[in-house]
PDB file of N, CA and C in Angstrom:
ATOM      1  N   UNK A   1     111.942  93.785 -71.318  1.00  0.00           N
ATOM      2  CA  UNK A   1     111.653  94.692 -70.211  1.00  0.00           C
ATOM      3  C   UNK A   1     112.851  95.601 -69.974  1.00  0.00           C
ATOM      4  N   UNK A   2     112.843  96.585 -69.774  1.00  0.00           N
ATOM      5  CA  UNK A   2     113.853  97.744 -69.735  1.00  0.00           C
ATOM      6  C   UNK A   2     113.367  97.955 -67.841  1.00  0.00           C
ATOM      7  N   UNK A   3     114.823  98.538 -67.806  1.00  0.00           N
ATOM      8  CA  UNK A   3     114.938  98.957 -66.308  1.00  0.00           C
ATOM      9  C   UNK A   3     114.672 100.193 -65.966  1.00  0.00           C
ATOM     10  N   UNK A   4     114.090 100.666 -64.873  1.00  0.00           N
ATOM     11  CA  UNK A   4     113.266 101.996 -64.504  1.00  0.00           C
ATOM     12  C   UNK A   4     114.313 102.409 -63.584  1.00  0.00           C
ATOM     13  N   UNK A   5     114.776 103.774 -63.963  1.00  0.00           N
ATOM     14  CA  UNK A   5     115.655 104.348 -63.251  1.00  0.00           C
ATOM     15  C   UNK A   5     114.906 105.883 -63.094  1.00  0.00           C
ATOM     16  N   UNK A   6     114.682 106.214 -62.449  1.00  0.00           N
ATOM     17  CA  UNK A   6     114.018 107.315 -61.610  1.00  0.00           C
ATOM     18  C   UNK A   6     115.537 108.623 -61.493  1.00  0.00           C
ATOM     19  N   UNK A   7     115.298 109.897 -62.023  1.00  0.00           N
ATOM     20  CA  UNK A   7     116.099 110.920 -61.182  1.00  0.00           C
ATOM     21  C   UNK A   7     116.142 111.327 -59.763  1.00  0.00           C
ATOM     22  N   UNK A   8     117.131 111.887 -59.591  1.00  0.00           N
ATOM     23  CA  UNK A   8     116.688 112.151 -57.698  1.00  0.00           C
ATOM     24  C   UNK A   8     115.757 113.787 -57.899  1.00  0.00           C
ATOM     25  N   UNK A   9     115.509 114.571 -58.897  1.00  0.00           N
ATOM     26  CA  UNK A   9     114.516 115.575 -58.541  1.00  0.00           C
ATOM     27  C   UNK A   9     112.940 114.795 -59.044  1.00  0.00           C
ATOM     28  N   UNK A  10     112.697 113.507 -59.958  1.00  0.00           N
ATOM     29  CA  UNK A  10     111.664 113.089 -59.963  1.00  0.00           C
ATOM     30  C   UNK A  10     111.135 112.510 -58.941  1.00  0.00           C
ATOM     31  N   UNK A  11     112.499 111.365 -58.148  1.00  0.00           N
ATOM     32  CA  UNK A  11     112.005 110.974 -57.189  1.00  0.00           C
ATOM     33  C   UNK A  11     111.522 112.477 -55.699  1.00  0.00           C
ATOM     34  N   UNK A  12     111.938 112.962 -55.760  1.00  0.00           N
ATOM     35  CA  UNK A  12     111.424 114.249 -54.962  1.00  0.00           C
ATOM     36  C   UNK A  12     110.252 114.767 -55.522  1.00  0.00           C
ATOM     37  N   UNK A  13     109.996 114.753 -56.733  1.00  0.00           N
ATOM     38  CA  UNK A  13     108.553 115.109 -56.835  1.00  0.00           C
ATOM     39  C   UNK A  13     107.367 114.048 -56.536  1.00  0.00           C
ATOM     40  N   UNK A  14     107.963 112.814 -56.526  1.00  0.00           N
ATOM     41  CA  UNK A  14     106.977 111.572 -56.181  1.00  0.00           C
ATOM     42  C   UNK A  14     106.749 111.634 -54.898  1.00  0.00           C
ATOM     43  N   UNK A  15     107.914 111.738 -54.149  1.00  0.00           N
ATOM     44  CA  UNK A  15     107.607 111.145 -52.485  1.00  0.00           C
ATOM     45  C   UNK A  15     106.814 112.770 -51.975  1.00  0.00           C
ATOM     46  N   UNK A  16     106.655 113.632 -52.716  1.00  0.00           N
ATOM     47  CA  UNK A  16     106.232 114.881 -52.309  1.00  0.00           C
ATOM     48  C   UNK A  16     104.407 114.734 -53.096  1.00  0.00           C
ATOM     49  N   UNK A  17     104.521 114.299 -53.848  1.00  0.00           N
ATOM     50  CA  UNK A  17     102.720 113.889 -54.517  1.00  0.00           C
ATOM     51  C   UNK A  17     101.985 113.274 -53.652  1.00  0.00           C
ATOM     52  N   UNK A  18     100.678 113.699 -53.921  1.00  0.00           N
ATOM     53  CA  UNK A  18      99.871 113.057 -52.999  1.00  0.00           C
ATOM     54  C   UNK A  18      99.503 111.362 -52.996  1.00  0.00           C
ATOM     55  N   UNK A  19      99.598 110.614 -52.321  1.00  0.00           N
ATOM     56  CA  UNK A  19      99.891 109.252 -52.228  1.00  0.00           C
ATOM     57  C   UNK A  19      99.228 108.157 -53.395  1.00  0.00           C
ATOM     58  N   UNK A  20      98.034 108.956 -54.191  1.00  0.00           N
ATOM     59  CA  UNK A  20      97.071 108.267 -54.653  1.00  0.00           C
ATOM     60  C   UNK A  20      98.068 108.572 -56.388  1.00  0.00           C
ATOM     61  N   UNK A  21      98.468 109.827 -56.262  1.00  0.00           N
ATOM     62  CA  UNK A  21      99.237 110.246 -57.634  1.00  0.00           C
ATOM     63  C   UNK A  21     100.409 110.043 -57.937  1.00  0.00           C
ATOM     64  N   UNK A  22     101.362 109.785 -56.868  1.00  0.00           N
ATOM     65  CA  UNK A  22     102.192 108.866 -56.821  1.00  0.00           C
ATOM     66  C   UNK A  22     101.951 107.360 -57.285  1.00  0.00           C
ATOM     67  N   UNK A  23     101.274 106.285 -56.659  1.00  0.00           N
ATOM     68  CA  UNK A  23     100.820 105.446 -57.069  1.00  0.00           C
ATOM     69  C   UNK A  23     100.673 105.091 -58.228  1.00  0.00           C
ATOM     70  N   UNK A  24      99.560 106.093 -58.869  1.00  0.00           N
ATOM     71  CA  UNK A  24      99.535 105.993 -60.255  1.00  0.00           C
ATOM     72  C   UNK A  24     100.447 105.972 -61.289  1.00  0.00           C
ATOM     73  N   UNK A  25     100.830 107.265 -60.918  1.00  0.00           N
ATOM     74  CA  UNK A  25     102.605 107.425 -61.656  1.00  0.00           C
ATOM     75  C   UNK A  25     103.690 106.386 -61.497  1.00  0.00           C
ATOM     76  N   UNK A  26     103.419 105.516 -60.196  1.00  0.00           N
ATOM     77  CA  UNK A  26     104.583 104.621 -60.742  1.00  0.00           C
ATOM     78  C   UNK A  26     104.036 103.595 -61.309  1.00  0.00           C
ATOM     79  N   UNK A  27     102.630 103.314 -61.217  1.00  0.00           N
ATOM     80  CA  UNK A  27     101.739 101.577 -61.852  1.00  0.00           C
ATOM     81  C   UNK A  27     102.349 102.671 -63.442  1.00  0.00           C
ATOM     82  N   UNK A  28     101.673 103.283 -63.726  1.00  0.00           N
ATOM     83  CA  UNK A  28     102.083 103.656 -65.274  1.00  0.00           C
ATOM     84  C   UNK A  28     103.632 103.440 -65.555  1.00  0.00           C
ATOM     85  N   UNK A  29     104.481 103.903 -64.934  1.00  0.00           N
ATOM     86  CA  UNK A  29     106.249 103.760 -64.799  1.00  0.00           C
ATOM     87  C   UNK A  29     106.185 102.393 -65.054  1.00  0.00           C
ATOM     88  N   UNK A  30     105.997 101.349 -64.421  1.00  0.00           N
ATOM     89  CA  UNK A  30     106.135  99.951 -64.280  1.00  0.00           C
ATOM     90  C   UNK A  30     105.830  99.344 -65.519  1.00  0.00           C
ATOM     91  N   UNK A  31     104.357  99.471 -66.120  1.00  0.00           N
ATOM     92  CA  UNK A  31     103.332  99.891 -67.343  1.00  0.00           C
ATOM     93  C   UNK A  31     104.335  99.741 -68.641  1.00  0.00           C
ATOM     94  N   UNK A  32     104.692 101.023 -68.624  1.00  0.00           N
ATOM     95  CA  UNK A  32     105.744 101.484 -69.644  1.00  0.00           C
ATOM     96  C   UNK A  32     107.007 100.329 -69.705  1.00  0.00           C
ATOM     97  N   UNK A  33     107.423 100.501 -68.471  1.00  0.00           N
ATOM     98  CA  UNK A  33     108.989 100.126 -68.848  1.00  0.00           C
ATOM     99  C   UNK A  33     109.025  98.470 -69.025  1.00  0.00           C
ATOM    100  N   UNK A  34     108.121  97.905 -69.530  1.00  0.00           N
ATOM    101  CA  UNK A  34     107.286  96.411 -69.714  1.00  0.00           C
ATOM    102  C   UNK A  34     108.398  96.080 -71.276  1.00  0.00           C
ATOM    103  N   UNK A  35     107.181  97.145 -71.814  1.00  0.00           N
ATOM    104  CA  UNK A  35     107.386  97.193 -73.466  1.00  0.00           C
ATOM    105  C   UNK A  35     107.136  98.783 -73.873  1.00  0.00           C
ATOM    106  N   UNK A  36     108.195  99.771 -73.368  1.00  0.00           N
ATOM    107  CA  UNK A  36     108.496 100.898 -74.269  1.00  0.00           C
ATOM    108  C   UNK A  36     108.175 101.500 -75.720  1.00  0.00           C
ATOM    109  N   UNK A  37     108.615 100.552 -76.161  1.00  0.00           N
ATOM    110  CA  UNK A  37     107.918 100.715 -78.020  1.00  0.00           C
ATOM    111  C   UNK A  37     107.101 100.634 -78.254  1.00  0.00           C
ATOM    112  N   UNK A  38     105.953  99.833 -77.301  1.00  0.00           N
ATOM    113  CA  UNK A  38     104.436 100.097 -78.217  1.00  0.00           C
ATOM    114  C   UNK A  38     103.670 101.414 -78.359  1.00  0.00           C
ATOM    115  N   UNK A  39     103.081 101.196 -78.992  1.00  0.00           N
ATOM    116  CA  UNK A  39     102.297 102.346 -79.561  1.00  0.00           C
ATOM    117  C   UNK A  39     101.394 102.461 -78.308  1.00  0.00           C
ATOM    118  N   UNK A  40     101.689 103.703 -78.263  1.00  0.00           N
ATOM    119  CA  UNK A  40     100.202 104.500 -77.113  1.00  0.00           C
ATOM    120  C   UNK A  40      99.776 105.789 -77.493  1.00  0.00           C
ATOM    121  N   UNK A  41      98.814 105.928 -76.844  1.00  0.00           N
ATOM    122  CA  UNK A  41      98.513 107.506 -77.207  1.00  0.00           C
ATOM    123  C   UNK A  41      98.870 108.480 -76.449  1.00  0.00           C
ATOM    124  N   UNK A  42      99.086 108.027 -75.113  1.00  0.00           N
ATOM    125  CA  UNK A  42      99.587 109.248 -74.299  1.00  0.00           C
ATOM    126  C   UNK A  42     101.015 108.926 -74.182  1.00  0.00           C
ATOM    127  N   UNK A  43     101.542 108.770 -75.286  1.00  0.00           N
ATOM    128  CA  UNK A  43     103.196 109.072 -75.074  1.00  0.00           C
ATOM    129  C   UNK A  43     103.589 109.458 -76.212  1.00  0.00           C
ATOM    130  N   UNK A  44     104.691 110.923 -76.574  1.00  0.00           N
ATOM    131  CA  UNK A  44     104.648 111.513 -77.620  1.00  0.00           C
ATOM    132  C   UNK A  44     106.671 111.821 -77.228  1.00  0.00           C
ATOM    133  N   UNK A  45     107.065 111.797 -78.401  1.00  0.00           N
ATOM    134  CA  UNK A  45     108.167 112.591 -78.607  1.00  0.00           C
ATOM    135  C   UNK A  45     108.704 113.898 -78.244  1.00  0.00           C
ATOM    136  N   UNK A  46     109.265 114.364 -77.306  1.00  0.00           N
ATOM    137  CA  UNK A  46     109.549 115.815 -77.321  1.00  0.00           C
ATOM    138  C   UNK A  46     110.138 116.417 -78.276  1.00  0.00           C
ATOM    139  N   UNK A  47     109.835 117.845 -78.728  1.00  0.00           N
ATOM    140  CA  UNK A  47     110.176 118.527 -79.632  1.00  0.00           C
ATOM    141  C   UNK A  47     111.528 119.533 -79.238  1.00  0.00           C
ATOM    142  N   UNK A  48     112.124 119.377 -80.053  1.00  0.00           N
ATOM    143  CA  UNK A  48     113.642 120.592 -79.734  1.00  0.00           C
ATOM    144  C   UNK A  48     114.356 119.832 -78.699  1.00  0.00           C
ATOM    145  N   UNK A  49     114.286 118.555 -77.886  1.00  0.00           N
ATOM    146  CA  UNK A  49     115.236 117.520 -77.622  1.00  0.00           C
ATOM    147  C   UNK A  49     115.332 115.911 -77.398  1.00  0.00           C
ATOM    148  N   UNK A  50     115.956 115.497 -77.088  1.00  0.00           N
ATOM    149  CA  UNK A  50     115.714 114.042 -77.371  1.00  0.00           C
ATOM    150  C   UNK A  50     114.910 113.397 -75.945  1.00  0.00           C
ATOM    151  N   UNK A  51     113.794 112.735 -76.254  1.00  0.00           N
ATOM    152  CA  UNK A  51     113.190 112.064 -75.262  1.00  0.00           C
ATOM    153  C   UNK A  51     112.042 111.710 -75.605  1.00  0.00           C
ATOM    154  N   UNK A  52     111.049 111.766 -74.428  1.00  0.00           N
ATOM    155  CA  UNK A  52     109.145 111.280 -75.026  1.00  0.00           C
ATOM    156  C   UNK A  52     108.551 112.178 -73.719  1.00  0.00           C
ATOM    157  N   UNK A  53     107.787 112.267 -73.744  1.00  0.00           N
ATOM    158  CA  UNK A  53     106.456 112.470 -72.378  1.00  0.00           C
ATOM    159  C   UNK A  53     105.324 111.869 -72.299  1.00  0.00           C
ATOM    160  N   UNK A  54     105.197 110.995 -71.290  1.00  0.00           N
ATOM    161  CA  UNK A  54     104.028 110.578 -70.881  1.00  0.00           C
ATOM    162  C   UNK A  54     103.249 110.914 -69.842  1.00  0.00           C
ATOM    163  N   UNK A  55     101.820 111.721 -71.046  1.00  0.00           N
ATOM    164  CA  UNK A  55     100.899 111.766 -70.038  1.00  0.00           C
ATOM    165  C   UNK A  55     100.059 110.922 -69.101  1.00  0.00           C
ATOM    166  N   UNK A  56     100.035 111.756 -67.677  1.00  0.00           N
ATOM    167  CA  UNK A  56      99.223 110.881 -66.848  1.00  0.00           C
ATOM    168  C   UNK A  56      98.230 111.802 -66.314  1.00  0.00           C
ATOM    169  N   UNK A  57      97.070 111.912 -66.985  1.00  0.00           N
ATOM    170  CA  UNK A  57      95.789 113.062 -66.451  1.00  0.00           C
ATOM    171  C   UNK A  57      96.760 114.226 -66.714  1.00  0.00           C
ATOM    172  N   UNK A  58      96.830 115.110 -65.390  1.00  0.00           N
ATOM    173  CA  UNK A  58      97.542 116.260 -65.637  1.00  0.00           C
ATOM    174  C   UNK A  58      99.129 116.449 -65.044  1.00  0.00           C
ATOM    175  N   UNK A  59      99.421 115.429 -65.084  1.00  0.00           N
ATOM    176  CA  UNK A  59     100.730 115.335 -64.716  1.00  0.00           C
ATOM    177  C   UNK A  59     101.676 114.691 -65.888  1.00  0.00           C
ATOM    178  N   UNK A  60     102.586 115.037 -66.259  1.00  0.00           N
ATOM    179  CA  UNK A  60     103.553 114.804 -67.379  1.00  0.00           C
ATOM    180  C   UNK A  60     105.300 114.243 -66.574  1.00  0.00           C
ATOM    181  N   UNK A  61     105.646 112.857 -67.871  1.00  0.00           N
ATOM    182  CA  UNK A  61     107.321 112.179 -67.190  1.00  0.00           C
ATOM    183  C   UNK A  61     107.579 112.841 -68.304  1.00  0.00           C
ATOM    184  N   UNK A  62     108.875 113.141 -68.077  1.00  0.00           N
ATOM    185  CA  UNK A  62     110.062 113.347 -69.131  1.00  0.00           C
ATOM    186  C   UNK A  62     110.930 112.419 -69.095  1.00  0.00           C
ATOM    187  N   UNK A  63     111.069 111.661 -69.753  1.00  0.00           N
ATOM    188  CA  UNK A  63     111.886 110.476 -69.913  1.00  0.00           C
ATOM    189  C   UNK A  63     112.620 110.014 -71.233  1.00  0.00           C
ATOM    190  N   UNK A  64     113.984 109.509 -71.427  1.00  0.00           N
ATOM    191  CA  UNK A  64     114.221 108.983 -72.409  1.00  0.00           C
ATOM    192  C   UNK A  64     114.805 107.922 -72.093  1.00  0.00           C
ATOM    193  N   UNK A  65     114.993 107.076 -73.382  1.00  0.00           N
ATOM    194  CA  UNK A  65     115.378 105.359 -73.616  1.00  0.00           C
ATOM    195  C   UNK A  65     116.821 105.371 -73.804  1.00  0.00           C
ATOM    196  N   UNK A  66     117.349 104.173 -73.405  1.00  0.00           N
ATOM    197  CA  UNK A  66     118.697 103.642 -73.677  1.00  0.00           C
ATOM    198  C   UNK A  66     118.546 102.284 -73.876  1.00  0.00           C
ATOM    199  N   UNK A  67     118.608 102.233 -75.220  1.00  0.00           N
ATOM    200  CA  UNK A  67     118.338 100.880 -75.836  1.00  0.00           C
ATOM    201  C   UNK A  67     119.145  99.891 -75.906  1.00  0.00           C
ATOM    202  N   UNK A  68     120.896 100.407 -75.590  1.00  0.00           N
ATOM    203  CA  UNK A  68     121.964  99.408 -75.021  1.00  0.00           C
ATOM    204  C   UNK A  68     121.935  99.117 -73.908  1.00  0.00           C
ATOM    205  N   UNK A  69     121.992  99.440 -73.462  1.00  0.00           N
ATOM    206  CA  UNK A  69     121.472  99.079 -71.580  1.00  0.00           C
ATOM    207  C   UNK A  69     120.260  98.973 -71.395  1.00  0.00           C
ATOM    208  N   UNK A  70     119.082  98.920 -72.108  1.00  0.00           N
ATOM    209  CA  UNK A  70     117.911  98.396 -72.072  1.00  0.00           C
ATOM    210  C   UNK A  70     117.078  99.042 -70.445  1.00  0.00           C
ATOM    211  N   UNK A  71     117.279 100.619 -70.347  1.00  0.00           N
ATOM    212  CA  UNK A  71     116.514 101.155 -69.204  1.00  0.00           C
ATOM    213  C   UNK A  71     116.107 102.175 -69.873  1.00  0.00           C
ATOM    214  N   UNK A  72     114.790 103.276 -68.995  1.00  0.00           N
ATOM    215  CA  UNK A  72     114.448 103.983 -68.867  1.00  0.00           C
ATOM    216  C   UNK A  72     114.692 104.946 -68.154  1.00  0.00           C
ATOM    217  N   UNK A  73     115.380 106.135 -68.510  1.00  0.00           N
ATOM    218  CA  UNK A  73     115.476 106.975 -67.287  1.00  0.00           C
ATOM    219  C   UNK A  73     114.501 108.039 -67.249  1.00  0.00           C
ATOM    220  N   UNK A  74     114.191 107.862 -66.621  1.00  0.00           N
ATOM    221  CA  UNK A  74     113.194 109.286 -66.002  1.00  0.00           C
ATOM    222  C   UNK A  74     113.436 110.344 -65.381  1.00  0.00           C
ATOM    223  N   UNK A  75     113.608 111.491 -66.201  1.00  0.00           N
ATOM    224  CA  UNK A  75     113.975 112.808 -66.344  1.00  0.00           C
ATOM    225  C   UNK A  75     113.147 113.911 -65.210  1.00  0.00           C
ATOM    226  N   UNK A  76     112.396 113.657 -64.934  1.00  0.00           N
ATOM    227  CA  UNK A  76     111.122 114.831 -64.586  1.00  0.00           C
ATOM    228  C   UNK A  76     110.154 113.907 -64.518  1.00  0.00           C
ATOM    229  N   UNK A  77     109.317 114.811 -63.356  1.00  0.00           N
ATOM    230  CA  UNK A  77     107.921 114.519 -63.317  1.00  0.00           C
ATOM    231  C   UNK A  77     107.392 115.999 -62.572  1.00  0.00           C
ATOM    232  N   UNK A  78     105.756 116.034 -63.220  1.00  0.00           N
ATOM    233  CA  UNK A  78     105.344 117.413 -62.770  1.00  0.00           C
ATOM    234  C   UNK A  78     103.948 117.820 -63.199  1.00  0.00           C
ATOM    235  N   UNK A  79     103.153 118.884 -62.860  1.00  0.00           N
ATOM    236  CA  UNK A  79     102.193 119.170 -63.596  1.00  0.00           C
ATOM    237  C   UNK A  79     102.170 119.698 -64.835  1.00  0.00           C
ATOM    238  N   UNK A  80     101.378 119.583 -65.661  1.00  0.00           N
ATOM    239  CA  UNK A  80     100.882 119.829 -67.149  1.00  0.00           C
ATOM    240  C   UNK A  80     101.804 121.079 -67.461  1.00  0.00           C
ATOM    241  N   UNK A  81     101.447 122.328 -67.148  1.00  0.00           N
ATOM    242  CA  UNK A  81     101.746 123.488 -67.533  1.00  0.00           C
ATOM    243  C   UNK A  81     103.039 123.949 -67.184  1.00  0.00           C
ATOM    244  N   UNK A  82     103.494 123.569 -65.930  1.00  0.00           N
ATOM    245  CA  UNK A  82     105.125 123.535 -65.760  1.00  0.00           C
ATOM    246  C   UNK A  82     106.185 122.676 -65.594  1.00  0.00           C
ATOM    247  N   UNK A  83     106.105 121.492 -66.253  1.00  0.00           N
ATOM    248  CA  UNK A  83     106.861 120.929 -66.519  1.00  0.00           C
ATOM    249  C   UNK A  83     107.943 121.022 -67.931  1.00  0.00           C
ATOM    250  N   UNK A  84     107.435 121.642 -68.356  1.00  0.00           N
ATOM    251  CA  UNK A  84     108.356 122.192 -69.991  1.00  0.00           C
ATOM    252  C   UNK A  84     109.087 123.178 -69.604  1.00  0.00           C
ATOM    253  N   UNK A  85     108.955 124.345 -68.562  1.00  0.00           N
ATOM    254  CA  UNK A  85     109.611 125.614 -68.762  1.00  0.00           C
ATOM    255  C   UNK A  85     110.964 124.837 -67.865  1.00  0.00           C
ATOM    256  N   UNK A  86     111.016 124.043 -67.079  1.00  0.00           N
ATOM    257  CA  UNK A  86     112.127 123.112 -66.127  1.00  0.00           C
ATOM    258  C   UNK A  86     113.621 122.914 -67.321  1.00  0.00           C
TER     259      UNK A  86
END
């Protein structure tokens, strides 16, 4: 199990989501940071830097791993279409 470390502009986009999408986003957060490595389909590699994104409906984490310290940090969270230009 890896440790979930949240940014302070993700956590500002959470406590600012509507309560039901929040929720979700963190049962998935929790989800993830279980067992990281397995194979899923809504989690993909970012291209042109180091990390992954996981989709949730239309909301996207930016997150990458630290496999010596065994956490997750979570980079971003946001909707579909503007979360990349960030």
């Amino acid at each position: 199990m890896f440790r979930l470390e949240i940014s302070k502009p993700a956590l500002r986009v959470l406590r600012r989501s509507p309560a039901n999408v929040a929720a979700l986003i963190r049962a998935k957060l929790d989800e993830l940071a279980i067992d990281p490595t397995a194979a899923r389909r809504n989690v993909k590699p970012l291209r042109g830097r180091a990390g992954f994104r996981l989709r949730i409906g239309d909301w996207r984490v930016i997150y990458e791993l630290d496999h010596e310290q065994r956490r997750l940090l979570v980079l971003d969270i946001g909707p579909r279409g503007d979360i990349y230009d960030r």
